[in-house]
Protein backbone atom coordinates (compact mmCIF):
# COMPACT_ATOMS: atom_id res chain seq x y z
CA UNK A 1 14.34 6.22 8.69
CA UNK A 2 12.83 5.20 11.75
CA UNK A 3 9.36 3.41 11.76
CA UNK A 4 6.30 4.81 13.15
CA UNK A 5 2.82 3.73 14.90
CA UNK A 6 -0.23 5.47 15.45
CA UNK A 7 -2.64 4.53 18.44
CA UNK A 8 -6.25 5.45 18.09
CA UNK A 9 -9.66 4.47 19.51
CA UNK A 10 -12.94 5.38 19.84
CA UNK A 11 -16.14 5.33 22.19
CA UNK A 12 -19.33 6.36 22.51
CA UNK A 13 -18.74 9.19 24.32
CA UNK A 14 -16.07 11.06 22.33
CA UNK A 15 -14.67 10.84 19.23
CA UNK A 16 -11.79 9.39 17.45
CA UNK A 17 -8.47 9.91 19.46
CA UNK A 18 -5.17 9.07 17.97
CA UNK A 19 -1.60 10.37 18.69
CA UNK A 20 1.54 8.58 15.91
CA UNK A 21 4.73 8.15 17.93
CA UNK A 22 7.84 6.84 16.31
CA UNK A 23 9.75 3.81 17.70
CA UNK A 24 12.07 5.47 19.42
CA UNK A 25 9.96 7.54 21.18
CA UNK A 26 8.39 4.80 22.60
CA UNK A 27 11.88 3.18 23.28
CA UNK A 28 10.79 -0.01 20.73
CA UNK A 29 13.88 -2.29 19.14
CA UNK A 30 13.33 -2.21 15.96
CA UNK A 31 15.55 -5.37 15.18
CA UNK A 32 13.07 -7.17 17.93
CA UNK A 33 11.53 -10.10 16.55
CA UNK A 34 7.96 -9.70 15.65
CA UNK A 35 6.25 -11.23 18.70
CA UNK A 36 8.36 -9.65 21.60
CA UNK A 37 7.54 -6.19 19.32
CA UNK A 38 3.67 -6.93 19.38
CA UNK A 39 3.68 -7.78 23.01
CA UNK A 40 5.48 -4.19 23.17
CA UNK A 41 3.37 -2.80 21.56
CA UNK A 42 0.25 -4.07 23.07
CA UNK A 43 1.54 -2.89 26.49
CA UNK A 44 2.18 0.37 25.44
CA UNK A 45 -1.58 0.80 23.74
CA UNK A 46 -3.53 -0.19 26.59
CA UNK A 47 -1.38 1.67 28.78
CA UNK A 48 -1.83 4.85 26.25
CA UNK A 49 -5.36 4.35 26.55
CA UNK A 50 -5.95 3.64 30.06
CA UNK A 51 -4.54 7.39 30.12
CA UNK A 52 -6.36 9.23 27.83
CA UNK A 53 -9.42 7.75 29.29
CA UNK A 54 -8.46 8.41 32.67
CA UNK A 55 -8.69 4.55 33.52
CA UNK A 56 -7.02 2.09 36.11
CA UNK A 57 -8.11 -1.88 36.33
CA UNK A 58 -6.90 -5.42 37.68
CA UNK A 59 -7.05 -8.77 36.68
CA UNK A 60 -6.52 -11.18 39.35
CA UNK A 61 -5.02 -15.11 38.46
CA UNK A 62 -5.96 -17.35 41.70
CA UNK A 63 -4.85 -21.02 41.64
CA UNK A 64 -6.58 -23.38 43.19
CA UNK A 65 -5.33 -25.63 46.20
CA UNK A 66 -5.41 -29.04 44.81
């Protein structure tokens, strides 16, 4: 039986969304340890909601010149 996750949020402006995908649909190892499968997963939420709310962003590492 394969596992399964559900994403959901909220804000102020609508209500709860949430969509459950299984692993596989969202092409997740199962056997992965438990940190490379929360990293995954991570990804694949903010990218899930970035969609649904119809966002885009950047973050931006400089280094300084020493």
């Amino acid at each position: 039986m394969s596992k399964i996750i559900t994403f959901a949020f909220n804000t102020k402006y609508k209500e709860q969304i949430q969509e459950t995908f299984s692993f596989e649909q969202l092409g997740i190892n199962e056997q992965l340890p438990s940190d490379e499968m929360k990293k995954q997963i991570d990804q694949l939420f903010e990218n899930w909601v970035c969609d649904r709310l119809n966002l885009s962003y950047s973050i931006v590492i400089e280094e300084e010149d020493l």
